[in-house]
Protein backbone atom coordinates (compact mmCIF):
# COMPACT_ATOMS: atom_id res chain seq x y z
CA UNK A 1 2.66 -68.09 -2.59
CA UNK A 2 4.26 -68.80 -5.93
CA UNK A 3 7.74 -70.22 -6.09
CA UNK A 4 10.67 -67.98 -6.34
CA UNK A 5 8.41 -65.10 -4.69
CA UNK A 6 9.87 -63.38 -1.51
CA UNK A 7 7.58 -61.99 1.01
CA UNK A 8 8.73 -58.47 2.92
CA UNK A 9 8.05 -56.97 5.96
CA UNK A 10 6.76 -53.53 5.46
CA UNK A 11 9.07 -50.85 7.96
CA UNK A 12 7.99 -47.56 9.51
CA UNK A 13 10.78 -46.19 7.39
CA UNK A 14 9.21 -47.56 4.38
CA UNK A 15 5.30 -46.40 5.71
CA UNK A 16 7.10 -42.87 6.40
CA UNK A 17 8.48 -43.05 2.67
CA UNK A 18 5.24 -43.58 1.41
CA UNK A 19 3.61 -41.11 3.25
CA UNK A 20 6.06 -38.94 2.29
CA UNK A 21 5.90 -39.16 -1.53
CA UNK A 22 2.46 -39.01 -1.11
CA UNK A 23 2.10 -35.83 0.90
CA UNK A 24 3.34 -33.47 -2.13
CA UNK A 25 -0.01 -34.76 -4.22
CA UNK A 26 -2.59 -35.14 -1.15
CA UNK A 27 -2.42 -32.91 1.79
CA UNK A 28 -4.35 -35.23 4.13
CA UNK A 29 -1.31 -37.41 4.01
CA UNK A 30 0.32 -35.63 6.39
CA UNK A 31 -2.55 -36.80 8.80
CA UNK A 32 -0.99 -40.35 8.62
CA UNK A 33 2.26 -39.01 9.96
CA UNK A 34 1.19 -39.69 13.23
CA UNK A 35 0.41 -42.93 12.60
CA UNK A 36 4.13 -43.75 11.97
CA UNK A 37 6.20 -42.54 15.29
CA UNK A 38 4.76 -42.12 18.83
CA UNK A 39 3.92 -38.42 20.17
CA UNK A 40 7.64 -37.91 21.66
CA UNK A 41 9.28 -40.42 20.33
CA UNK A 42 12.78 -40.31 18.77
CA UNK A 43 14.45 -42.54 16.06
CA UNK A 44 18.11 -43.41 15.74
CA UNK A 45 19.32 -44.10 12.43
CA UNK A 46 22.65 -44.63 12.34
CA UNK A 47 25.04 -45.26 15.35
CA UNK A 48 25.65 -41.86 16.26
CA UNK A 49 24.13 -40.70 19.88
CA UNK A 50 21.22 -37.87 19.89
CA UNK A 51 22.07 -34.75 20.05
């Protein structure tokens, strides 16, 4: 790695970003939705309690 570089950590918020923007060009990126969240699963993003 070169100096003064940072490495990051991609996040399923960032893969669901990207999946995102790309679904308007290429419909089988919707397919990879799946990939990003469990069947059932539910995602709290902010402090607030599910409703």
């Amino acid at each position: 790695m070169m100096a003064g570089t940072a490495t990051t950590t991609e996040t399923v918020l960032d893969r669901y970003i990207k999946i995102f923007d790309r679904a308007v060009h290429d419909a089988g990126a919707v397919e990879e939705f799946r990939s990003v969240y469990a069947p059932g699963a539910s995602v709290q993003l902010d402090e607030r309690a599910g409703r």
